[in-house]
N, C-alpha and C. Protein backbone atom coordinates (compact mmCIF):
# COMPACT_ATOMS: atom_id res chain seq x y z
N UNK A 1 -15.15 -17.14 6.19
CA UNK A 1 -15.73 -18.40 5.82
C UNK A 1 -16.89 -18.74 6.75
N UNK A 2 -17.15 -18.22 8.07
CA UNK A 2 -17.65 -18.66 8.87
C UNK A 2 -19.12 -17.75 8.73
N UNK A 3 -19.04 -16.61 8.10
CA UNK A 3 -20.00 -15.70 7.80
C UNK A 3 -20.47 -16.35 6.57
N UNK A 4 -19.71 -16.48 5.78
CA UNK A 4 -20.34 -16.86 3.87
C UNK A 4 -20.30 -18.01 3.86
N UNK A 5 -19.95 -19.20 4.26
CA UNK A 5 -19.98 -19.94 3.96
C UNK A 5 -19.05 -20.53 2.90
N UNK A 6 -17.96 -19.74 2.36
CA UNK A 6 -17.51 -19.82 0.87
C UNK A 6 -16.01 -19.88 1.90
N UNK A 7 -15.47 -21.07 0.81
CA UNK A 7 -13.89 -20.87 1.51
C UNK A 7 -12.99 -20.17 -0.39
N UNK A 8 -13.24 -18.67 -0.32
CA UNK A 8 -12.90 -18.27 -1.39
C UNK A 8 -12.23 -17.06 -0.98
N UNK A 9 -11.31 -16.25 -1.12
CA UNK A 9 -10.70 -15.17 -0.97
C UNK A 9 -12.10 -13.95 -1.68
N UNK A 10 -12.11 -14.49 -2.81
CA UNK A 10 -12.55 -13.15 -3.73
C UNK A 10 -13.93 -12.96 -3.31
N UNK A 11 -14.73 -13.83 -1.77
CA UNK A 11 -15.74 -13.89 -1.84
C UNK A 11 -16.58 -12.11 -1.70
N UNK A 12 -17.67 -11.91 -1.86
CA UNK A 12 -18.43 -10.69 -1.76
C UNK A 12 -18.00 -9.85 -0.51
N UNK A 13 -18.30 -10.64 0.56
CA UNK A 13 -17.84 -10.01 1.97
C UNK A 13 -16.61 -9.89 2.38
N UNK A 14 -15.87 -10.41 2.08
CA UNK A 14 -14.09 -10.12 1.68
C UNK A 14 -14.03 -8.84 1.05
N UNK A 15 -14.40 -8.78 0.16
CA UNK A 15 -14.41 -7.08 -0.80
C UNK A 15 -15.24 -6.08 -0.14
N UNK A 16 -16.23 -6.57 0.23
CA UNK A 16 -16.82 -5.10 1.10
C UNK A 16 -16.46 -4.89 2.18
N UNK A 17 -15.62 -5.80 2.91
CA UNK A 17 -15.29 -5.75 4.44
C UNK A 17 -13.63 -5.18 3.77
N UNK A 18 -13.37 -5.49 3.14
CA UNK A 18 -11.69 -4.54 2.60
C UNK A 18 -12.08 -3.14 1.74
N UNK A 19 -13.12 -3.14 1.58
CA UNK A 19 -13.33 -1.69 0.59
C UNK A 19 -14.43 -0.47 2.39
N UNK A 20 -14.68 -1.56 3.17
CA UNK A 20 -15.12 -0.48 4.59
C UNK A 20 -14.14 -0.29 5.31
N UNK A 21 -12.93 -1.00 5.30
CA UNK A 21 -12.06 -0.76 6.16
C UNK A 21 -10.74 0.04 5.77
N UNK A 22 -10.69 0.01 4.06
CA UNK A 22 -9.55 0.72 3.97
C UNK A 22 -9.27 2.57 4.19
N UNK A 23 -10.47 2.93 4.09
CA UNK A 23 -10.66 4.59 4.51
C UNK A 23 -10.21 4.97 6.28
N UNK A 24 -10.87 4.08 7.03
CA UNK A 24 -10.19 4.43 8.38
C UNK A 24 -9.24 3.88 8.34
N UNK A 25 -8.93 2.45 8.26
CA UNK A 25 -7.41 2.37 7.78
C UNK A 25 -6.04 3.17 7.66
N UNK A 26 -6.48 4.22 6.35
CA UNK A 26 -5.92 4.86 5.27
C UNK A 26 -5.75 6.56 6.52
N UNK A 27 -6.99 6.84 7.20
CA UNK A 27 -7.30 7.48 8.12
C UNK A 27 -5.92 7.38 9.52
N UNK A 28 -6.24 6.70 9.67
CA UNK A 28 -5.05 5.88 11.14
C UNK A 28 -3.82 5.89 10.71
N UNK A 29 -2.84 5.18 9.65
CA UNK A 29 -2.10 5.74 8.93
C UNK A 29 -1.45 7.06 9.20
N UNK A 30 -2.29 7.65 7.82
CA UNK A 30 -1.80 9.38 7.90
C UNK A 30 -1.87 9.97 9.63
N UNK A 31 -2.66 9.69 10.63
CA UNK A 31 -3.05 10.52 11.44
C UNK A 31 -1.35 10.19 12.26
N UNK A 32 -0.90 8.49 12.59
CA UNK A 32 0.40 8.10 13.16
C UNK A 32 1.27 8.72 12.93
N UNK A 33 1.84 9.30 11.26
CA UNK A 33 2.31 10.13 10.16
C UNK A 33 2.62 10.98 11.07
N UNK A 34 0.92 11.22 11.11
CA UNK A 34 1.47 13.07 11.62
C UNK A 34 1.79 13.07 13.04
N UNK A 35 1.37 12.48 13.87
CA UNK A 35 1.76 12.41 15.17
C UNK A 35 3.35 12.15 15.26
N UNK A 36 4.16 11.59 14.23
CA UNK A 36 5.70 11.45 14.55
C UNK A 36 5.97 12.54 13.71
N UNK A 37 5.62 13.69 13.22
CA UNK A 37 5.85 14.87 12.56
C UNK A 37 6.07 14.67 11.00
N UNK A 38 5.54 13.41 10.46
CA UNK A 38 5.32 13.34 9.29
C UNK A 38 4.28 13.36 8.33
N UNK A 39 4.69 14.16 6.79
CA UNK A 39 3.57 14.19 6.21
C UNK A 39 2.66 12.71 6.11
N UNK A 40 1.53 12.73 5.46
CA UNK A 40 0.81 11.67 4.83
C UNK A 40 0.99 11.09 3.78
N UNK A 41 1.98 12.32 2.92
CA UNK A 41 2.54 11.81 1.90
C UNK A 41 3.19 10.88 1.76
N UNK A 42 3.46 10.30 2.90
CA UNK A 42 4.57 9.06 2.57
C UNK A 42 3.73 8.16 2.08
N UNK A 43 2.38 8.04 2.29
CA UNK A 43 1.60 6.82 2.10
C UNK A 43 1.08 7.17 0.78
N UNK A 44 0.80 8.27 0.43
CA UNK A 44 0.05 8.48 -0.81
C UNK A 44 0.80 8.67 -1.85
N UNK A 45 2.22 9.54 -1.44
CA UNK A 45 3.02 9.09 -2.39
C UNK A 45 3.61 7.97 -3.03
N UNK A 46 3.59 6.69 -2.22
CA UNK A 46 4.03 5.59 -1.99
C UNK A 46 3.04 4.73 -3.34
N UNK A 47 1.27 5.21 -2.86
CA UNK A 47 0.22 5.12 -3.84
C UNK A 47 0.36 5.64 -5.57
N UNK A 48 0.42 7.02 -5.73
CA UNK A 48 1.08 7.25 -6.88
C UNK A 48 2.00 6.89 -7.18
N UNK A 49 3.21 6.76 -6.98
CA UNK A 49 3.95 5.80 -7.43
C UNK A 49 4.11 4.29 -7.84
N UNK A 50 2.97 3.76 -7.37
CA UNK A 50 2.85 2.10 -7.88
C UNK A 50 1.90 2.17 -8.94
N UNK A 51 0.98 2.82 -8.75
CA UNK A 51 0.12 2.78 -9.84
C UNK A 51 0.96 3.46 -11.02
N UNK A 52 1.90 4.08 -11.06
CA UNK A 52 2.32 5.06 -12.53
C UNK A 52 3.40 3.35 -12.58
N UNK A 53 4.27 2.69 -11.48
CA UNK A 53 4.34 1.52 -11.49
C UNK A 53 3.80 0.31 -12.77
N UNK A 54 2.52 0.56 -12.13
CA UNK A 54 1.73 -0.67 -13.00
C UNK A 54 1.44 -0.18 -14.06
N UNK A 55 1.55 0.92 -14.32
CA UNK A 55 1.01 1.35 -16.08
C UNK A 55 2.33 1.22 -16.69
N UNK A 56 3.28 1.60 -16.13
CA UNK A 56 4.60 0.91 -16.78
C UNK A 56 4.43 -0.34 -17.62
N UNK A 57 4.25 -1.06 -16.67
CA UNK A 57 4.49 -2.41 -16.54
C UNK A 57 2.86 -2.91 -17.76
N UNK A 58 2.19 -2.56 -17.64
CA UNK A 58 1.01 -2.45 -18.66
C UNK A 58 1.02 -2.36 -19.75
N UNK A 59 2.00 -1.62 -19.93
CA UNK A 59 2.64 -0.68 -21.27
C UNK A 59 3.72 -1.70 -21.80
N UNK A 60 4.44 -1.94 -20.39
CA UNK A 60 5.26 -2.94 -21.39
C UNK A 60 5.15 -4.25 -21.95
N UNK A 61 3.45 -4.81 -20.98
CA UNK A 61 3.34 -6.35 -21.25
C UNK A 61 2.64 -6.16 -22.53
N UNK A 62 2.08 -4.84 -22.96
CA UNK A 62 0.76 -4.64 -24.33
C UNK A 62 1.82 -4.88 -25.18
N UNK A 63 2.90 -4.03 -24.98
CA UNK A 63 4.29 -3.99 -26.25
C UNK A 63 4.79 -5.16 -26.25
N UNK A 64 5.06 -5.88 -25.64
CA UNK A 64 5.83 -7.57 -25.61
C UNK A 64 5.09 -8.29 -24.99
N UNK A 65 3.78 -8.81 -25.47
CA UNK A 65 3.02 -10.07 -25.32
C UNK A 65 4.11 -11.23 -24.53
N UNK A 66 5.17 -11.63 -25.25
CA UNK A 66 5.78 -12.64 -24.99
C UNK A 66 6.93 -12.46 -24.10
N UNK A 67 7.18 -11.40 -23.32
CA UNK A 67 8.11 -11.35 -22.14
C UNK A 67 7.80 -11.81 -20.98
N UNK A 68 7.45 -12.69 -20.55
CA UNK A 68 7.04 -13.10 -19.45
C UNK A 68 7.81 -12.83 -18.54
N UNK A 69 9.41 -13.77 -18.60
CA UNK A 69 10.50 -13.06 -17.37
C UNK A 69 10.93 -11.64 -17.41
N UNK A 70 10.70 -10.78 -18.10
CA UNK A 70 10.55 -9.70 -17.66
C UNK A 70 10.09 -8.82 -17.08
N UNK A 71 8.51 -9.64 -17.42
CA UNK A 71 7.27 -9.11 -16.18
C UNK A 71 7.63 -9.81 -14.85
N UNK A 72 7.60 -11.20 -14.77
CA UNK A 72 8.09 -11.28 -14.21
C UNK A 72 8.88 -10.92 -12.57
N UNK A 73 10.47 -9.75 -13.33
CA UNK A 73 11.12 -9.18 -13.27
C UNK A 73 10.92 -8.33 -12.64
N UNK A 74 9.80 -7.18 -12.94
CA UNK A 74 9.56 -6.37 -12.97
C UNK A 74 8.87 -6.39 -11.59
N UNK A 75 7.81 -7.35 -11.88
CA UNK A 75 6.77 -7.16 -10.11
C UNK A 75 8.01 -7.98 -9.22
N UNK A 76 9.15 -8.73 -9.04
CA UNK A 76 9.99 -8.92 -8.51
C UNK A 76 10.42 -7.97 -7.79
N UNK A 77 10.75 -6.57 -8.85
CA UNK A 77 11.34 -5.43 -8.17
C UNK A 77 10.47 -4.51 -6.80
N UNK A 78 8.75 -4.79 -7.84
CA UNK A 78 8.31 -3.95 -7.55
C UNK A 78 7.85 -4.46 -5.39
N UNK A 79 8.04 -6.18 -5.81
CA UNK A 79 7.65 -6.70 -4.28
C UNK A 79 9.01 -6.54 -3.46
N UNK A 80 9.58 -6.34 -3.82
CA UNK A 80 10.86 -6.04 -3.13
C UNK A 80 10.88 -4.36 -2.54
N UNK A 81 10.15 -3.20 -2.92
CA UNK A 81 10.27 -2.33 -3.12
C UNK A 81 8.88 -2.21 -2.34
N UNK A 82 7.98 -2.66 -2.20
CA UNK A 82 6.63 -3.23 -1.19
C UNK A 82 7.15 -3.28 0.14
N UNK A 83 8.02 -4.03 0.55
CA UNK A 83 8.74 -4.87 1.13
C UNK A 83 9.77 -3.54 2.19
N UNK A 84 10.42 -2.94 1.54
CA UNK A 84 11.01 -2.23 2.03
C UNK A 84 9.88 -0.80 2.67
N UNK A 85 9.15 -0.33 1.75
CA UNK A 85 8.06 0.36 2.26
C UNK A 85 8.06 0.00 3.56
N UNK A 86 6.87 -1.54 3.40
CA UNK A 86 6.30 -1.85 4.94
C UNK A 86 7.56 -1.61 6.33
N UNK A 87 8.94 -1.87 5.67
CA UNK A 87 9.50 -1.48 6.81
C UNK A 87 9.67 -0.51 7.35
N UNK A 88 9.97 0.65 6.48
CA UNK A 88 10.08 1.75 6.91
C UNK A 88 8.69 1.99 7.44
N UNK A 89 7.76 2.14 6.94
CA UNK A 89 6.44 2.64 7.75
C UNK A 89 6.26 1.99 8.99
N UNK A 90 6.78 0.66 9.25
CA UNK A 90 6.87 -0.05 10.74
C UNK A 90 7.25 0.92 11.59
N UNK A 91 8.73 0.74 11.11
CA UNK A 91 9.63 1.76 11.99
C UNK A 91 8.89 3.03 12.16
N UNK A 92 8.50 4.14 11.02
CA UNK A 92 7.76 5.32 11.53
C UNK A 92 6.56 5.22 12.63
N UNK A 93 5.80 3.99 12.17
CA UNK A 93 4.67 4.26 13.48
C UNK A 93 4.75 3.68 14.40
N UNK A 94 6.20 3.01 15.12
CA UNK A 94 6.68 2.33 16.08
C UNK A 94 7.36 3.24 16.98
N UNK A 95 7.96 4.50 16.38
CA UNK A 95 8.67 5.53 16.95
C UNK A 95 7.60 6.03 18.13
N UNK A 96 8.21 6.99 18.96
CA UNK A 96 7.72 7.59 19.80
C UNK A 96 7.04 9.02 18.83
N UNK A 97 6.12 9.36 19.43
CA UNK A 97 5.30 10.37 18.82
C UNK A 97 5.68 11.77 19.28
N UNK A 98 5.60 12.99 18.84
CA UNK A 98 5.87 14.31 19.40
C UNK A 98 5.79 14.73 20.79
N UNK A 99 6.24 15.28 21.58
CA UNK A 99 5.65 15.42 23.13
C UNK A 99 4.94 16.60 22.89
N UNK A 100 5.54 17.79 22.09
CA UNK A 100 4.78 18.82 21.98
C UNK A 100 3.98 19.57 20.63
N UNK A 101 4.07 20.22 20.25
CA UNK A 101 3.01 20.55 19.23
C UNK A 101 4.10 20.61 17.70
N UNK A 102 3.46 19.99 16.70
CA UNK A 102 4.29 19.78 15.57
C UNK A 102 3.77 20.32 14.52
N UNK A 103 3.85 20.24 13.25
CA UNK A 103 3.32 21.20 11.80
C UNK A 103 1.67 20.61 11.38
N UNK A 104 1.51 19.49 12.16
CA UNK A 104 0.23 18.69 11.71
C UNK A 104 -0.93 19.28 12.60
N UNK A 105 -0.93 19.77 13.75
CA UNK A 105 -1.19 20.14 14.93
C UNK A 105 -2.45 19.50 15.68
């Protein structure tokens, strides 16, 4: 707000300052991953899976216009299931990291 002037979430610099930061981001992440001897996949799998997620859920709001509590329902599960993610990934990049050389190297 103090840059744009705009007290708006969706403002311009909001989106380019979240679309420059999510690659190193996304970068830092995987690299923690691998430093506790885990793939990257946890994060990208985590990615494919919400999006095949939301086409579900796409699919089912095109087919039943009028289900609302089911949609609902549905992103209920899916924030709950968000939710548990962020914890586990806490816990992974909170752990202590390899002392010696691991599969990521």
């Amino acid at each position: 707000m103090a840059i744009s002037g705009v007290d708006n979430d969706s403002s311009p610099i909001n989106a380019l300052t979240s679309l420059v930061l999510f690659l190193p981001g996304l970068s830092v992440a995987v690299r923690r991953l691998h430093d506790t001897n885990r793939s990257g996949w946890w994060i990208g799998g985590f990615w494919i899976g919400l999006i095949g997620v939301l086409i579900v859920v796409g699919m089912f709001a095109a087919a039943n216009p009028n289900a609302d509590n089911a949609i609902r329902g549905l992103f209920t599960v899916l924030g709950i299931g968000w939710l548990i993610f962020g914890i586990v990934m806490l816990i992974f990049f909170c752990q202590r990291g390899n002392l010696g050389p691991n599969r990521f190297g």
